[in-house]
C-alpha atoms as a PDB file:
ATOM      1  CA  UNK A   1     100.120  20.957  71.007  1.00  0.00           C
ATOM      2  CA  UNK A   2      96.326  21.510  71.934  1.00  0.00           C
ATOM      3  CA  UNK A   3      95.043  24.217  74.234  1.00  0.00           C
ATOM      4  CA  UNK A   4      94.258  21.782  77.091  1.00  0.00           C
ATOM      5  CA  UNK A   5      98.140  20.987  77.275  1.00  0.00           C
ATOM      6  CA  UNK A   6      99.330  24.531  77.545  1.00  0.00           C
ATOM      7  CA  UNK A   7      96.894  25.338  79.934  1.00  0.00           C
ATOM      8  CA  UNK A   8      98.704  22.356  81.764  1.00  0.00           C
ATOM      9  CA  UNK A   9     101.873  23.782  81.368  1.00  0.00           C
ATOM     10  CA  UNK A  10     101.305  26.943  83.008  1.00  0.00           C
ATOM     11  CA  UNK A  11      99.777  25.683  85.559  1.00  0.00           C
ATOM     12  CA  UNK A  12     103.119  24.204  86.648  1.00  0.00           C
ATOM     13  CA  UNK A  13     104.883  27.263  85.627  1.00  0.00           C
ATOM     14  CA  UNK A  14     106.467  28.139  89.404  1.00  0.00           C
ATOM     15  CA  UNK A  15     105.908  32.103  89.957  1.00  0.00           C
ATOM     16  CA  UNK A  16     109.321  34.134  91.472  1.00  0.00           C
ATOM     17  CA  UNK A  17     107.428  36.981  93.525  1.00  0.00           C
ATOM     18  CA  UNK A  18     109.696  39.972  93.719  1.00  0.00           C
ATOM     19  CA  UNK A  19     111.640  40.549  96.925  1.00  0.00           C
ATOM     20  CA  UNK A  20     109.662  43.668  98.792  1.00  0.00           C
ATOM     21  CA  UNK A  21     111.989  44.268 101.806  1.00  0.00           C
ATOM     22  CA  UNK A  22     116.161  44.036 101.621  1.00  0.00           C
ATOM     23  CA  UNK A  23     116.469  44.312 105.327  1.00  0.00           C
ATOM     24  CA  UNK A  24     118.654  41.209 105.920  1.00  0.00           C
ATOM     25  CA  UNK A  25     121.399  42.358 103.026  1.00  0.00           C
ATOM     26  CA  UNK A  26     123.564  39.881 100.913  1.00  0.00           C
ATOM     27  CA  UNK A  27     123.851  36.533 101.647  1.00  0.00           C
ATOM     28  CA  UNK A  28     126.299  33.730 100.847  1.00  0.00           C
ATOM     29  CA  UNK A  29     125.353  31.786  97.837  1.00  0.00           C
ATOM     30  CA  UNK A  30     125.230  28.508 100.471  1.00  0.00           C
ATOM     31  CA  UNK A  31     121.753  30.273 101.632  1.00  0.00           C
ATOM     32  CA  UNK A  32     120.588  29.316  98.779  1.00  0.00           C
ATOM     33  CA  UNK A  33     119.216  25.853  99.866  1.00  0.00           C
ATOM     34  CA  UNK A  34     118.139  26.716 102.735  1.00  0.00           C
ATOM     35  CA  UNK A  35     114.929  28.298 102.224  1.00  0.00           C
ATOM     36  CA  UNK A  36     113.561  27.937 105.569  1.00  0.00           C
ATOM     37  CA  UNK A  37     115.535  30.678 106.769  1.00  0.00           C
ATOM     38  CA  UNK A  38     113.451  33.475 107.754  1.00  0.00           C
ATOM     39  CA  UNK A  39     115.938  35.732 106.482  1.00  0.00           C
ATOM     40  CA  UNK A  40     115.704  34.620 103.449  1.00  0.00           C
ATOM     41  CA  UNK A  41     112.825  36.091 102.077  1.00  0.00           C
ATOM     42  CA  UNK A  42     114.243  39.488 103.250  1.00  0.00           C
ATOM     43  CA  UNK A  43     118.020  38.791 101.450  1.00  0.00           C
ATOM     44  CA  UNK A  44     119.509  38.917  98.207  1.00  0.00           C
ATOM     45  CA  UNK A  45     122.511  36.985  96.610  1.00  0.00           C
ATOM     46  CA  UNK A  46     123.803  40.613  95.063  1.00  0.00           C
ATOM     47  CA  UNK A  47     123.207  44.104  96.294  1.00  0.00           C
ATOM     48  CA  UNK A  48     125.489  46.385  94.071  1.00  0.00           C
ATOM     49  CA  UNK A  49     124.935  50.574  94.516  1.00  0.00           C
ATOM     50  CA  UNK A  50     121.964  50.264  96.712  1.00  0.00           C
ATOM     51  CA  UNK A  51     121.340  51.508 100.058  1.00  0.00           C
ATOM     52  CA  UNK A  52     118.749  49.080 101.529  1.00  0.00           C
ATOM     53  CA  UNK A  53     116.113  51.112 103.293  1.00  0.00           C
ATOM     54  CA  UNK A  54     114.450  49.995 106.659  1.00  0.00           C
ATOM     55  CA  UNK A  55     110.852  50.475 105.283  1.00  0.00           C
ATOM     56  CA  UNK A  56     111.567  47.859 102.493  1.00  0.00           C
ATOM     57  CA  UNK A  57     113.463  47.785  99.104  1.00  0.00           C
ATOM     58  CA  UNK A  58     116.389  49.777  98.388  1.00  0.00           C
ATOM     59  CA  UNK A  59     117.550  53.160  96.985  1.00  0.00           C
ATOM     60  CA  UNK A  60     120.247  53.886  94.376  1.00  0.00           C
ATOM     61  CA  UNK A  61     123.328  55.056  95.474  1.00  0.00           C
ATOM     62  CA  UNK A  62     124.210  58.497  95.489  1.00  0.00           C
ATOM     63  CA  UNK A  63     126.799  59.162  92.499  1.00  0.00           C
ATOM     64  CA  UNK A  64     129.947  61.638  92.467  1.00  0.00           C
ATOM     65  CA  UNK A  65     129.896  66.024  91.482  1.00  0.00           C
ATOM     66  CA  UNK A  66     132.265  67.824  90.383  1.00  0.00           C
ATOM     67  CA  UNK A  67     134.080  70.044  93.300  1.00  0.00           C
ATOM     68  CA  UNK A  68     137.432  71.456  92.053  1.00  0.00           C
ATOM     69  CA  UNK A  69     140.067  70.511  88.913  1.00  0.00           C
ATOM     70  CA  UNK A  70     142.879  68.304  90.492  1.00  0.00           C
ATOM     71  CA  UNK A  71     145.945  70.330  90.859  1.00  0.00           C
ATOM     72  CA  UNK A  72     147.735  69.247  87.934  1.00  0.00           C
ATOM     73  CA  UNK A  73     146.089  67.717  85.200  1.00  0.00           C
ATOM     74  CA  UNK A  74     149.180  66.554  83.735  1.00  0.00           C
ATOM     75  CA  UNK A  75     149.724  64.001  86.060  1.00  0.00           C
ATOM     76  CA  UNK A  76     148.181  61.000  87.268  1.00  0.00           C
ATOM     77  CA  UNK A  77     145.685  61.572  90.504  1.00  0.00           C
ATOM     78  CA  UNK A  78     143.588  59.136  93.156  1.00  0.00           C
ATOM     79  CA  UNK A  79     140.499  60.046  95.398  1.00  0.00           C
ATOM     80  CA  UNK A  80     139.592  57.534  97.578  1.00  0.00           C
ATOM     81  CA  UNK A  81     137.553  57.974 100.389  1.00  0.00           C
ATOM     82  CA  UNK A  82     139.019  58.434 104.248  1.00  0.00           C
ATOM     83  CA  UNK A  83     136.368  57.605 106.965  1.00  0.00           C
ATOM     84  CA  UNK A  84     137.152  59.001 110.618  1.00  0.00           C
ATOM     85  CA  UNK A  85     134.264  58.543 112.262  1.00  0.00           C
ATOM     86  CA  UNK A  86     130.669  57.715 111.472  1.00  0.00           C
ATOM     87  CA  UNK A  87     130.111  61.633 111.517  1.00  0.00           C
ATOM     88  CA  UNK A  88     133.439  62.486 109.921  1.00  0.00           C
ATOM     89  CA  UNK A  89     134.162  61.516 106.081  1.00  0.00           C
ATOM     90  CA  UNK A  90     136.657  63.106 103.772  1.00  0.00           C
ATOM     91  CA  UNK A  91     137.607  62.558 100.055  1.00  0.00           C
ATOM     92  CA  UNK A  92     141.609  62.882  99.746  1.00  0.00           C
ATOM     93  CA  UNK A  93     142.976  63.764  96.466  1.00  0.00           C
ATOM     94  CA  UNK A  94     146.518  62.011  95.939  1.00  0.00           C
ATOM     95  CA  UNK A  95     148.292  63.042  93.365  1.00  0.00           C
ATOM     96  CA  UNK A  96     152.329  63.428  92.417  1.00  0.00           C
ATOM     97  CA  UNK A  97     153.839  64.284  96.277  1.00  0.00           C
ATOM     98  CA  UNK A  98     150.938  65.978  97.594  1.00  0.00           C
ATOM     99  CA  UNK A  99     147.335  65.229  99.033  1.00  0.00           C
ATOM    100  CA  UNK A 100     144.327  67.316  99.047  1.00  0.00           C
ATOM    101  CA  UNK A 101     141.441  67.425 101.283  1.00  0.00           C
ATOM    102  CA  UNK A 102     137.903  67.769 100.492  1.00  0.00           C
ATOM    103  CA  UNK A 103     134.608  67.535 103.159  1.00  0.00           C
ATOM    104  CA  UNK A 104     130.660  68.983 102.334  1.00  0.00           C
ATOM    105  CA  UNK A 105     130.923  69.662  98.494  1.00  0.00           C
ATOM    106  CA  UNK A 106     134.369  71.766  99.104  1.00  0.00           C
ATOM    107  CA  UNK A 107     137.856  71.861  99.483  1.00  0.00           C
ATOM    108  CA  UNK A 108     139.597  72.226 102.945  1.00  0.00           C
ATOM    109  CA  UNK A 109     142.424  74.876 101.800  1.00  0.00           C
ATOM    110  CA  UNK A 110     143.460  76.391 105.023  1.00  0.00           C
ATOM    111  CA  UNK A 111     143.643  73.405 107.212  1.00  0.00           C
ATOM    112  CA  UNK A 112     146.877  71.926 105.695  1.00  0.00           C
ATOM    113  CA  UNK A 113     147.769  75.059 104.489  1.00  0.00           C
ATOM    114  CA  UNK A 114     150.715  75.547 106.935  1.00  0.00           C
ATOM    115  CA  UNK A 115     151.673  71.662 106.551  1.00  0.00           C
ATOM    116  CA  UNK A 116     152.184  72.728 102.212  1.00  0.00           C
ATOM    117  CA  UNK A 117     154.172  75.568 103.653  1.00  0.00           C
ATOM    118  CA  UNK A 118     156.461  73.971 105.921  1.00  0.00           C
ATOM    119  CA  UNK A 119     157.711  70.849 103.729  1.00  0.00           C
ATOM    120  CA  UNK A 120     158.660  73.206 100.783  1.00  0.00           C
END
């Protein structure tokens, strides 16, 4: 293979420019051939613990902290997320017949406190 015909070769070579802005979020794989979407220069196939930003491009995810130990490490526990309102989120802690409430990095003890005390 002489230089002339690599030259030749990447010349063909088609160049994938990065995608700068994620403003139009995931898309269905069927986008895929249809390229003359104007979304779809703004889209990915995959967006996976990243907040898309309005500027352009995308931030990581903010991970988990620790708060508090679950009540008894013993047994088996679930958090899961509980979303009242778009200003409201708490992380519930379900574990063997009870549930515990956490909100802005701590736990909400005297809330349900009479609730504990009235189904013992």
């Amino acid at each position: 293979m002489g230089y002339g015909t690599l030259r030749d070769k990447m010349a063909r070579t088609q160049v994938t420019l990065p995608t700068n802005s994620l403003n139009a979020g995931e898309v269905s794989p069927k986008v895929d051939v249809r390229a003359d979407i104007e979304k779809y220069d703004s889209a990915c196939r995959t967006l996976e613990n990243v907040i898309p930003m309005v500027e352009g491009g995308g931030k990581r995810m903010p991970g988990s902290y620790f708060v508090v130990e679950v009540k008894d490490s013993s047994q088996e526990s679930r958090i899961t997320s509980f979303h009242f309102s778009t200003e409201q989120a708490y992380a519930l802690e379900f574990g063997d017949e009870y549930i515990r409430f956490y909100k802005d990095e701590g736990q909400i003890v005297n809330a349900y406190a009479a609730w504990v005390t009235a189904t013992e």
